[in-house]
N, C-alpha and C. Protein backbone atom coordinates (compact mmCIF):
# COMPACT_ATOMS: atom_id res chain seq x y z
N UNK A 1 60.88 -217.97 27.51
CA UNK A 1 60.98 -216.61 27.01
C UNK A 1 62.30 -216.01 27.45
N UNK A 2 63.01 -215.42 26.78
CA UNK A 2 64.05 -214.46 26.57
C UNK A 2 63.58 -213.04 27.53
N UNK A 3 64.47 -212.82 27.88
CA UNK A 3 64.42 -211.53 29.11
C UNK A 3 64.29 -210.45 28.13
N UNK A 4 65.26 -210.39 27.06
CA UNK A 4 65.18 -209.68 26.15
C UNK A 4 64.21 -209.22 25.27
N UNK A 5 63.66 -210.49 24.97
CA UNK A 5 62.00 -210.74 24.22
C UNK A 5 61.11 -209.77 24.85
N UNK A 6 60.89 -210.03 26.38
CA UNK A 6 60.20 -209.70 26.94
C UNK A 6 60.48 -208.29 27.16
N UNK A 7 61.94 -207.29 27.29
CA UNK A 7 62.02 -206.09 27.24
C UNK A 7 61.79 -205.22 26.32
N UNK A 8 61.66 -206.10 24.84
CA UNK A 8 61.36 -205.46 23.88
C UNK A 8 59.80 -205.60 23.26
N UNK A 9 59.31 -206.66 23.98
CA UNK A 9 57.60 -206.69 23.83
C UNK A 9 57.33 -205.50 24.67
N UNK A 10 57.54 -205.19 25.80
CA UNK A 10 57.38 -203.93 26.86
C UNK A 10 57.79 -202.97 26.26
N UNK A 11 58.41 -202.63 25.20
CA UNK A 11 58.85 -200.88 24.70
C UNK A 11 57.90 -200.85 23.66
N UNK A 12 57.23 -201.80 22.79
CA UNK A 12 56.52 -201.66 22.38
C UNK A 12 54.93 -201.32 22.51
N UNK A 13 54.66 -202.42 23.61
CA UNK A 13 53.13 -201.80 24.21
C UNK A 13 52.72 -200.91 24.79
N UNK A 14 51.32 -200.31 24.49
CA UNK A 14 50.72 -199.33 25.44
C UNK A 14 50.87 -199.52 26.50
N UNK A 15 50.64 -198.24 27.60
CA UNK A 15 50.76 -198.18 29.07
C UNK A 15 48.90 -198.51 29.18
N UNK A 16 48.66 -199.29 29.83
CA UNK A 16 49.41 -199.62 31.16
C UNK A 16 49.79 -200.63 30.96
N UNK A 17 50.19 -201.79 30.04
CA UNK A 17 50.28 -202.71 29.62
C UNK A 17 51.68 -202.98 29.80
N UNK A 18 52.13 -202.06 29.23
CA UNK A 18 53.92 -202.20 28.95
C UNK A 18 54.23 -202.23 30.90
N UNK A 19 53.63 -201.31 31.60
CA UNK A 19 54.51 -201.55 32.78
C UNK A 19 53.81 -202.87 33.47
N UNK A 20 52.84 -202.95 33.25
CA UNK A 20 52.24 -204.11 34.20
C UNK A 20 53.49 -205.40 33.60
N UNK A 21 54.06 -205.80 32.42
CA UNK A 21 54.61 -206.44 31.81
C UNK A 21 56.20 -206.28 32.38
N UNK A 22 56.45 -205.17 32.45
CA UNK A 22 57.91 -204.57 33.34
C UNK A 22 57.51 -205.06 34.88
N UNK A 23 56.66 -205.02 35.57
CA UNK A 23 56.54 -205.30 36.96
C UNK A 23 56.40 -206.40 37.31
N UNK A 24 55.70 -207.03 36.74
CA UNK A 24 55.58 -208.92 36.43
C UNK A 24 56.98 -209.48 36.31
N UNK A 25 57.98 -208.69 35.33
CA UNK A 25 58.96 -208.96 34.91
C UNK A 25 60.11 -209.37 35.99
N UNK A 26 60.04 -207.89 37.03
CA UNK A 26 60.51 -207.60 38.16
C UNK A 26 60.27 -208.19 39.33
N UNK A 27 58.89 -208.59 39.80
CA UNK A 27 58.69 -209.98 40.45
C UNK A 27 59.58 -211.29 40.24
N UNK A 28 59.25 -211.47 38.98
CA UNK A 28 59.66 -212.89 39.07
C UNK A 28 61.04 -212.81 38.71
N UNK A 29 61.99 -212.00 38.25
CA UNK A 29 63.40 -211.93 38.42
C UNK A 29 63.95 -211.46 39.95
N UNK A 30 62.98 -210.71 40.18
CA UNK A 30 63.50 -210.73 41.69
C UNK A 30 63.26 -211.73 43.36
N UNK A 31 62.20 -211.90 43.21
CA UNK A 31 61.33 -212.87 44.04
C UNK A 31 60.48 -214.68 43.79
N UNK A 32 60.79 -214.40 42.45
CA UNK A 32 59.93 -215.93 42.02
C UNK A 32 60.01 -216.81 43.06
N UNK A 33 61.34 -217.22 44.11
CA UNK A 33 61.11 -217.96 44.97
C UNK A 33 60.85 -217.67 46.16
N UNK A 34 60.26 -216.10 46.42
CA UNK A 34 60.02 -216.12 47.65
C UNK A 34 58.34 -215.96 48.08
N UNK A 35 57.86 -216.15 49.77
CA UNK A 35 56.38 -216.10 49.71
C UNK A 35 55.73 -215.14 49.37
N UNK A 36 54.45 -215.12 49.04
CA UNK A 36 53.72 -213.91 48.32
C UNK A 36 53.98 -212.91 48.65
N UNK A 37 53.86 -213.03 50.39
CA UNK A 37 53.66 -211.40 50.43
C UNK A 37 55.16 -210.63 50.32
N UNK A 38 56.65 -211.46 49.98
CA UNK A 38 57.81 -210.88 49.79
C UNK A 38 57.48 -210.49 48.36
N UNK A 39 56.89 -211.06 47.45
CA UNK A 39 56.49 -210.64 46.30
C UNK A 39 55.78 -209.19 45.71
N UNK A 40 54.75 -209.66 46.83
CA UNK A 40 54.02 -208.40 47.14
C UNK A 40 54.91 -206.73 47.23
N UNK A 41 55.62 -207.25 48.19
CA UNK A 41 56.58 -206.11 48.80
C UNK A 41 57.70 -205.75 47.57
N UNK A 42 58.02 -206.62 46.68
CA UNK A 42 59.10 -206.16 45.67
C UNK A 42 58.41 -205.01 44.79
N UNK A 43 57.12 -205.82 44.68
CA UNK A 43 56.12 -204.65 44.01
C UNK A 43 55.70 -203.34 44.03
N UNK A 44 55.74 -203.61 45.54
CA UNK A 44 55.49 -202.22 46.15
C UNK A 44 56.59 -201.44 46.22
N UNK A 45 57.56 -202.06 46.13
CA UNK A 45 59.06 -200.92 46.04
C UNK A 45 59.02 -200.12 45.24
N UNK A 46 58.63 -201.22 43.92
CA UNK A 46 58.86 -200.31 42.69
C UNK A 46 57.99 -199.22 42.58
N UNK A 47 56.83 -199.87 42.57
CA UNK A 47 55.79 -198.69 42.68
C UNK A 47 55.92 -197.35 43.19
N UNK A 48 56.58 -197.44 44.67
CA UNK A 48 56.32 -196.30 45.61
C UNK A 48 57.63 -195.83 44.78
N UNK A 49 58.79 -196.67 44.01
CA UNK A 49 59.84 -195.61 43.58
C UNK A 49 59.20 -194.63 42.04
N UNK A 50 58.28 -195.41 41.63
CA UNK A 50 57.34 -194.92 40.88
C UNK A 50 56.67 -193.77 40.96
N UNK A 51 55.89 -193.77 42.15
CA UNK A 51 54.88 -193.08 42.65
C UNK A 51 55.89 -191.41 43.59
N UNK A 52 57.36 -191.46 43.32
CA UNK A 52 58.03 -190.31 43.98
C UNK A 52 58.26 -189.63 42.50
N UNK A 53 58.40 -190.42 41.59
CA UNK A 53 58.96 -189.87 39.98
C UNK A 53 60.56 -189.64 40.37
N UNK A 54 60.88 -190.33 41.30
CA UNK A 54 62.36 -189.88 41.04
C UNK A 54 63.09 -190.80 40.30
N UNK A 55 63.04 -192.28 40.02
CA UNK A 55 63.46 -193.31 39.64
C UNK A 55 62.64 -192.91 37.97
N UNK A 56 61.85 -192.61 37.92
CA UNK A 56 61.27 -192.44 36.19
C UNK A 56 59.68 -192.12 36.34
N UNK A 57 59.35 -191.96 35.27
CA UNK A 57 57.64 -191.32 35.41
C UNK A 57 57.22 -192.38 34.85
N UNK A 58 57.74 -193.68 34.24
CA UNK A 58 56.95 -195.15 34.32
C UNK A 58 57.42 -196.21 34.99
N UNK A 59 57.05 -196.82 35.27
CA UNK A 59 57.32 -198.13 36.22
C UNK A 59 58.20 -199.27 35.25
N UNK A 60 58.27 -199.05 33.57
CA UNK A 60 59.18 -199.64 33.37
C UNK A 60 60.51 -198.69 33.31
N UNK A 61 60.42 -197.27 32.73
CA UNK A 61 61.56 -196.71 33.53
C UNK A 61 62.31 -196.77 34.77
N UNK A 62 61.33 -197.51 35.57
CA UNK A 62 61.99 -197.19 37.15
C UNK A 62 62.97 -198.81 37.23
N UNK A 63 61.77 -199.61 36.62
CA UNK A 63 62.68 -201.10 37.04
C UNK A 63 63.60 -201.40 36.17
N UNK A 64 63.85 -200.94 34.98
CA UNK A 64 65.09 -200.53 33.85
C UNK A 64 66.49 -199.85 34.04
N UNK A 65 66.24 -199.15 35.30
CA UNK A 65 67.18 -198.11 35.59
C UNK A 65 67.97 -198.83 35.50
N UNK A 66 70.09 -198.39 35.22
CA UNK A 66 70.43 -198.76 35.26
C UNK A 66 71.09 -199.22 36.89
N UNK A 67 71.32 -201.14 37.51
CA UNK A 67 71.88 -201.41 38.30
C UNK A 67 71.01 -200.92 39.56
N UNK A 68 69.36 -200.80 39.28
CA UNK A 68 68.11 -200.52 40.46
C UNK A 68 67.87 -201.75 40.71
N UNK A 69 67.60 -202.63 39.72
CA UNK A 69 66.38 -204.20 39.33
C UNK A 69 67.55 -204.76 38.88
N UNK A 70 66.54 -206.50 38.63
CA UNK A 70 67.28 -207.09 38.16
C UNK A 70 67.19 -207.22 36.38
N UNK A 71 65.96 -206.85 35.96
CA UNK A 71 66.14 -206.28 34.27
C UNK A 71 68.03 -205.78 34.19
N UNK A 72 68.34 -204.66 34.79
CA UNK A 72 69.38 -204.29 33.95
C UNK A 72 70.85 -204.76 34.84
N UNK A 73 70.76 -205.84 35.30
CA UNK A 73 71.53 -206.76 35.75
C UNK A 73 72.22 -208.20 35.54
N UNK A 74 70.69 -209.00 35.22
CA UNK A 74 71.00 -210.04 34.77
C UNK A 74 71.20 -210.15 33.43
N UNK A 75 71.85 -211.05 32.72
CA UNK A 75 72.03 -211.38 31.21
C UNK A 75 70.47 -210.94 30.20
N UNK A 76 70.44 -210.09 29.57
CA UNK A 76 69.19 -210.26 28.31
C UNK A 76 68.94 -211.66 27.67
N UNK A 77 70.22 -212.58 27.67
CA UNK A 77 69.60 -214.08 27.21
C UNK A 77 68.86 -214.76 28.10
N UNK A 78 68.60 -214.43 29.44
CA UNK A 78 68.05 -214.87 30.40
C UNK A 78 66.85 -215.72 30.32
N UNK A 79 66.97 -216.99 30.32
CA UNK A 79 65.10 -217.17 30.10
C UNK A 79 64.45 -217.59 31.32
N UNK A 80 63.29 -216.90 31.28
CA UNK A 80 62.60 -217.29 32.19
C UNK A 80 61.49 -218.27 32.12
N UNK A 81 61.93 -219.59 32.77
CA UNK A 81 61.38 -221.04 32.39
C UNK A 81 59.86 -221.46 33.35
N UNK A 82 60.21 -220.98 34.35
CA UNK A 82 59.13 -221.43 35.30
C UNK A 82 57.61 -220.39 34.81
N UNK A 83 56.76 -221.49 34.51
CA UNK A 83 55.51 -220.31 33.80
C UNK A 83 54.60 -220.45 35.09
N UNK A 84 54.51 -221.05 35.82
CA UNK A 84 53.41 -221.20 37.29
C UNK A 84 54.36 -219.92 37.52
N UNK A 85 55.41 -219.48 38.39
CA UNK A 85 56.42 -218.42 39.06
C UNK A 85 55.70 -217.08 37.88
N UNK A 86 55.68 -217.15 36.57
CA UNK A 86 55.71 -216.02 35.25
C UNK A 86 53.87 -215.72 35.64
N UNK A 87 52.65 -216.64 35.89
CA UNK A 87 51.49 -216.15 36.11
C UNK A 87 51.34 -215.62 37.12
N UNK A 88 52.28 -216.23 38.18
CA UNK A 88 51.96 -215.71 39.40
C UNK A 88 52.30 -214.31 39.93
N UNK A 89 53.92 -214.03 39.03
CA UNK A 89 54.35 -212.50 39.07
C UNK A 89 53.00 -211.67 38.49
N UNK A 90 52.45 -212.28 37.51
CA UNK A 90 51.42 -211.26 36.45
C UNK A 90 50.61 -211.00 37.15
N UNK A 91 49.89 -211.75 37.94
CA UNK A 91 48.72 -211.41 38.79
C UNK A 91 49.37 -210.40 40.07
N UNK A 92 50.35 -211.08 40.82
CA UNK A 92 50.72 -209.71 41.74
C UNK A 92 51.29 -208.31 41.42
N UNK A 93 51.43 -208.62 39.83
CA UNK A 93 51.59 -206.89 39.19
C UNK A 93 50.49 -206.36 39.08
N UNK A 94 49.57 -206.83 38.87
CA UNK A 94 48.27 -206.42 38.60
C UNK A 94 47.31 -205.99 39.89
N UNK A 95 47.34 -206.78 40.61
CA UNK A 95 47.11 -206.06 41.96
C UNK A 95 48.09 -205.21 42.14
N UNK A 96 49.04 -205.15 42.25
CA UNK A 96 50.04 -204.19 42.57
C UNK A 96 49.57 -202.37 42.04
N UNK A 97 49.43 -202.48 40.75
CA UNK A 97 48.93 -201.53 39.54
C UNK A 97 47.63 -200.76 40.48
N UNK A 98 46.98 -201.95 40.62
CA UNK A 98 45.00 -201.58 40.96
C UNK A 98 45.15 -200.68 42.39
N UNK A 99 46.36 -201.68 43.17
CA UNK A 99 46.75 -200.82 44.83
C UNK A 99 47.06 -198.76 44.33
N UNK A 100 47.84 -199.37 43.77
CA UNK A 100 48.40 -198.20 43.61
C UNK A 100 47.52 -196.93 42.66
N UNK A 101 46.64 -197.48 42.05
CA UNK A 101 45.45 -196.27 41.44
C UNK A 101 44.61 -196.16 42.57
N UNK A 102 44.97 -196.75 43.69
CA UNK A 102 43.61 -195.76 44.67
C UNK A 102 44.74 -195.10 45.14
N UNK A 103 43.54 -193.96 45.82
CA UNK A 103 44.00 -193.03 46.74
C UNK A 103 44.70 -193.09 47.86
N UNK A 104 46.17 -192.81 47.81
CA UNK A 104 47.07 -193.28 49.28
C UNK A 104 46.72 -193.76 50.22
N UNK A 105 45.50 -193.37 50.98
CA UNK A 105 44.79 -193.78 51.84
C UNK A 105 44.05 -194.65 51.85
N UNK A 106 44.01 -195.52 50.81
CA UNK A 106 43.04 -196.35 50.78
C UNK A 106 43.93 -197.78 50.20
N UNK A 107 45.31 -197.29 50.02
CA UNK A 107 46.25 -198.49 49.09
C UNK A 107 46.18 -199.73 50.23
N UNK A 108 46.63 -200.77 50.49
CA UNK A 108 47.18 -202.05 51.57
C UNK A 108 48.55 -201.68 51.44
N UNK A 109 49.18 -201.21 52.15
CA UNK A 109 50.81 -201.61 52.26
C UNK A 109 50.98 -202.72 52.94
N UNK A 110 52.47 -203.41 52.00
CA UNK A 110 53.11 -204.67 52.72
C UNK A 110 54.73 -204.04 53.59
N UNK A 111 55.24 -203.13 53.14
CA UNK A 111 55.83 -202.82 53.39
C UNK A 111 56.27 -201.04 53.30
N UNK A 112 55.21 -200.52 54.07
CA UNK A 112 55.49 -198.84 54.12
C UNK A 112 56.68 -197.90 54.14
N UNK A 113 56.70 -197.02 53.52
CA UNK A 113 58.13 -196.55 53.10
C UNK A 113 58.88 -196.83 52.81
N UNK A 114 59.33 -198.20 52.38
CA UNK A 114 60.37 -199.25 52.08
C UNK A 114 60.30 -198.55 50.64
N UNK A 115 61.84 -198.04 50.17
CA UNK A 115 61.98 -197.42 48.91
C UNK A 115 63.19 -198.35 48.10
N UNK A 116 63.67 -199.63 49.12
CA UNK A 116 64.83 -200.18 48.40
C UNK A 116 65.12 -201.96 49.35
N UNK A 117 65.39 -202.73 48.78
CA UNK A 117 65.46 -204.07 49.33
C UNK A 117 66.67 -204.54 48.90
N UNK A 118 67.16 -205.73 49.32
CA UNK A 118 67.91 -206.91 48.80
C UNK A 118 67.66 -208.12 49.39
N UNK A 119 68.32 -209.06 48.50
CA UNK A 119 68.80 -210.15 49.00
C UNK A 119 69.66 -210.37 49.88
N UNK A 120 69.46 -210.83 51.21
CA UNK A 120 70.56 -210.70 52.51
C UNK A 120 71.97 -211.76 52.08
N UNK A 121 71.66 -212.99 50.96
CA UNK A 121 72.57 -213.87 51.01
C UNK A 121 73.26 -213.40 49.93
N UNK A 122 72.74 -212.58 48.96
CA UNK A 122 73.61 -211.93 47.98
C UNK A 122 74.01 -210.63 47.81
N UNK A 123 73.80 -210.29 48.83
CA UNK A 123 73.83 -208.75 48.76
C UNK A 123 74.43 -207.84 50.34
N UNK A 124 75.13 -206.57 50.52
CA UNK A 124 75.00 -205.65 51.83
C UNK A 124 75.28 -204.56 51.40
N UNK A 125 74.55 -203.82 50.79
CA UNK A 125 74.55 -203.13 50.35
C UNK A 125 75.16 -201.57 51.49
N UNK A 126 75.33 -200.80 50.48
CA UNK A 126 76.10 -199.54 51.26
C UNK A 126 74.52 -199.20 52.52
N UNK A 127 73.75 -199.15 51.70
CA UNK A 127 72.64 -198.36 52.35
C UNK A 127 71.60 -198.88 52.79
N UNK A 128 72.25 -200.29 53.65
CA UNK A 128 71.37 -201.35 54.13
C UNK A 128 71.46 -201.02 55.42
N UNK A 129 72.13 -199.83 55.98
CA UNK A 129 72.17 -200.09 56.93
C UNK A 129 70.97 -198.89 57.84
N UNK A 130 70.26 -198.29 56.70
CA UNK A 130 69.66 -197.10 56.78
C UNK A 130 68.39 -198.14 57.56
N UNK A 131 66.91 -197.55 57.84
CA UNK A 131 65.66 -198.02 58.69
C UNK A 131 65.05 -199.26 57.88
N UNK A 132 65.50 -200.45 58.83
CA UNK A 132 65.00 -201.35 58.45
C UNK A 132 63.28 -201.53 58.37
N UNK A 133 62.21 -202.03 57.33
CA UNK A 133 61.13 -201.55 57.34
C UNK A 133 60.80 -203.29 57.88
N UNK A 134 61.36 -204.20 57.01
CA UNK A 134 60.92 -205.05 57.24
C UNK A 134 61.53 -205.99 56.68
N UNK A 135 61.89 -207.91 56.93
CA UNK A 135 62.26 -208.56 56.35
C UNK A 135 61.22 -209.63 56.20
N UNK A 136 61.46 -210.09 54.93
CA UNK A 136 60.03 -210.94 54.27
C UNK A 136 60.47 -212.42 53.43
N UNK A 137 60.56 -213.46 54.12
CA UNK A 137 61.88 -214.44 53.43
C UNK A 137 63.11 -214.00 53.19
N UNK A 138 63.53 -213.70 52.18
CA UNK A 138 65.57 -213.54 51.68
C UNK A 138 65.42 -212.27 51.70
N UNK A 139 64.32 -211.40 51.60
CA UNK A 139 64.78 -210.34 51.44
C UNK A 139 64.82 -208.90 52.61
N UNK A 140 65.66 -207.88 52.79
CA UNK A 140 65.20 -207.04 53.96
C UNK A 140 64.88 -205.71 52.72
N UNK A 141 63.66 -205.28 53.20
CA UNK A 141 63.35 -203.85 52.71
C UNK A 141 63.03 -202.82 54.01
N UNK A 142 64.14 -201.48 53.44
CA UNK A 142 64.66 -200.75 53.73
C UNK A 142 63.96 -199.22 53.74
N UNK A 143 63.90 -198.55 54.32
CA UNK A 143 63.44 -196.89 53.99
C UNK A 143 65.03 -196.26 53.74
N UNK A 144 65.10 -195.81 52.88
CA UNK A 144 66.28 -194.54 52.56
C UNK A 144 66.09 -193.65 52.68
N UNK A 145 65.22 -193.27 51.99
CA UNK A 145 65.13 -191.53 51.54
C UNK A 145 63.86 -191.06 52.67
């Protein structure tokens, strides 16, 4: 599948569909090779950038932004080949989704307040240097705001 394919199957579908499809998306462009629970945690980024409305009032707005994710980074011809890595993002979007419709108090965090991550071998970002929350395989997630 085409990255592209897949951004334009997502503008088309109903919510909640379209973002669960954007967050799946965002997993596995961002994490496909790392362990679950770094997976977990990419999820939860988005979400909680979700869940402030400052990044967008949908979760594919938020992972779309421009130069946030890797949607509006990597090439649109992009395909994404590995389909074991493509089910496995789907299911941790989906938990991800279910976390996030309960009540704050009742969500699992993997990584609390963490509003922003990278890749340590590809990345140092300006504002990496803000409260480290946690590092989870390649990646360190960060509290900013």
């Amino acid at each position: 599948m085409k990255l592209e394919w897949i951004l334009w199957l997502a503008s088309l579908l109903p919510q909640p569909l379209a973002d669960h499809t954007c967050l799946a998306t965002t997993v596995y462009l961002e994490a496909r090779s790392e362990p679950t629970l770094g997976q977990m945690a990419v999820a939860e980024v988005a979400m909680r950038r979700w869940h402030t409305g400052r990044w967008g009032d949908t979760v594919c707005a938020v992972v779309n932004a421009k130069g946030q994710f890797a949607q509006s980074l990597v090439s649109k011809q992009y395909r994404l080949k590995n389909a074991d890595a493509w089910q496995k993002a789907w299911g941790i979007a989906a938990d991800s989704l279910h976390n996030w419709s309960l009540p704050p108090e009742q969500r699992k965090l993997v990584v609390p307040d963490a509003d922003h991550f990278y890749a340590q071998d590809i990345a140092s970002p300006a504002w990496g240097n803000q409260r480290l929350v946690a590092v989870i395989g390649g990646h360190s997630f960060i509290s900013v705001n």
